[in-house]
Protein backbone atom coordinates (compact mmCIF):
# COMPACT_ATOMS: atom_id res chain seq x y z
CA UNK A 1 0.00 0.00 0.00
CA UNK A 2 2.91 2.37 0.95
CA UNK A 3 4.66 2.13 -2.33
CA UNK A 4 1.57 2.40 -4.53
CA UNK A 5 0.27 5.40 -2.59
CA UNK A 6 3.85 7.11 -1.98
CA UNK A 7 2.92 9.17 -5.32
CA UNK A 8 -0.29 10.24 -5.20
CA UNK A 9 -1.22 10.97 -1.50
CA UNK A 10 0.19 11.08 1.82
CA UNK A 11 -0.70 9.26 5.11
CA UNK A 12 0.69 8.73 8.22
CA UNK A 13 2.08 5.35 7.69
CA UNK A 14 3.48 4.98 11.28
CA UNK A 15 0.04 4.64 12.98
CA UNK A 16 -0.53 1.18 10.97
CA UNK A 17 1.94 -2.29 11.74
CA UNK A 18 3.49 -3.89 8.71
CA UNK A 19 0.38 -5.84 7.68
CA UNK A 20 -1.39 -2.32 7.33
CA UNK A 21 -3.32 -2.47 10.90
CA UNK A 22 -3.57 0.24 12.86
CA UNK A 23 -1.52 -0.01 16.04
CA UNK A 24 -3.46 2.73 18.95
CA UNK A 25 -6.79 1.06 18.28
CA UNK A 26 -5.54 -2.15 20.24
CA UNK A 27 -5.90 0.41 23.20
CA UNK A 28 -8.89 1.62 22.51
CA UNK A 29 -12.91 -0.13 22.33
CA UNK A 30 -13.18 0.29 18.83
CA UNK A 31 -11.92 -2.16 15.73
CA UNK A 32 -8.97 -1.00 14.22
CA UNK A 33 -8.74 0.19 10.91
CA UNK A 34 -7.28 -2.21 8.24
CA UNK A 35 -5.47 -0.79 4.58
CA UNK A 36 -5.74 -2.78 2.08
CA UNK A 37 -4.43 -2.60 -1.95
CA UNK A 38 -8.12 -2.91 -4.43
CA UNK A 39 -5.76 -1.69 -7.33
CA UNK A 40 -2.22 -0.90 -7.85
CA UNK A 41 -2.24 1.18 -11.01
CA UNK A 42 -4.19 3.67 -10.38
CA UNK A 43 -3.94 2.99 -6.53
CA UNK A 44 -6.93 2.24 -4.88
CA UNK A 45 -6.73 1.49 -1.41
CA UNK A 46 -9.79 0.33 0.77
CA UNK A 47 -9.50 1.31 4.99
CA UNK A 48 -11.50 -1.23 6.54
CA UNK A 49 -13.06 0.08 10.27
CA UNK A 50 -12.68 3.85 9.05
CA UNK A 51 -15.88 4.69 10.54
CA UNK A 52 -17.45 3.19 13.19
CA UNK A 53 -20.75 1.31 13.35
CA UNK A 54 -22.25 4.77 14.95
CA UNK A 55 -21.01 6.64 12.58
CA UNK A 56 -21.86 4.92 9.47
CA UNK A 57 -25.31 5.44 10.72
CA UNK A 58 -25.51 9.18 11.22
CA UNK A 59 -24.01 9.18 7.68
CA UNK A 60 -26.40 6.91 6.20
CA UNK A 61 -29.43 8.76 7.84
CA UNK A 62 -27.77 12.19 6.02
CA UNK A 63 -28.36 10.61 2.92
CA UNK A 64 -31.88 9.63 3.07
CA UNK A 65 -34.24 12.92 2.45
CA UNK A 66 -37.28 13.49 4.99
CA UNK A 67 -40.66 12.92 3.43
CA UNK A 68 -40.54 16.75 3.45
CA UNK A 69 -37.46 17.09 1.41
CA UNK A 70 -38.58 14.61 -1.81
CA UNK A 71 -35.80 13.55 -3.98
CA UNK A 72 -31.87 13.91 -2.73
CA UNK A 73 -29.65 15.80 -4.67
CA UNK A 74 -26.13 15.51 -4.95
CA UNK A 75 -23.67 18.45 -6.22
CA UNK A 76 -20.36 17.08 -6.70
CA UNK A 77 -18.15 17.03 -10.59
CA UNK A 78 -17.95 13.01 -9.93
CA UNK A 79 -21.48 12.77 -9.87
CA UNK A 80 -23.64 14.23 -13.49
C-alpha cells in the first residue's frame, strides 16, 4: 500500500503495523482500521473500520431525504 500510494497521496504510515493495521486502536474499544491494496495502477486502497458502526449510521441517515425534502440531490463534478 505504501509504495503504490507514496505518489499520489500522503498518510501517516506509522500509525498502521506492517500488515497495514492500525496499532493505537488495540488500546482503545473500537476495531482498528485495516489498509488494504483494491488496485495498484491507479492505486486504490480500501481502509477497513474507518468509521465506526455509529457513525456509518448518522451518515447513512444524512443521505436519506425526509418525506418533506422529496428527492436527494447531490452536487459534486464526480457525480452528473
Amino acid at each position: 500500500v505504501k509504495t503504490a500510494m507514496e505518489k499520489h497521496i500522503s498518510l501517516n504510515f506509522d500509525i498502521f503495523d506492517e500488515e497495514g493495521v492500525e496499532k493505537l486502536a488495540v488500546e482503545s474499544d473500537r476495531a482498528p482500521m485495516k489498509l488494504r491494496l483494491v488496485h495498484k495502477s491507479p492505486p486504490v486502497i480500501c481502509v477497513e473500520n474507518f468509521f465506526t458502526p455509529e457513525e456509518c449510521a448518522e451518515y447513512i441517515g444524512l443521505s436519506e431525504p425526509s418525506s418533506d425534502e422529496g428527492v436527494l440531490e447531490v452536487q459534486s463534478k464526480t457525480f452528473a
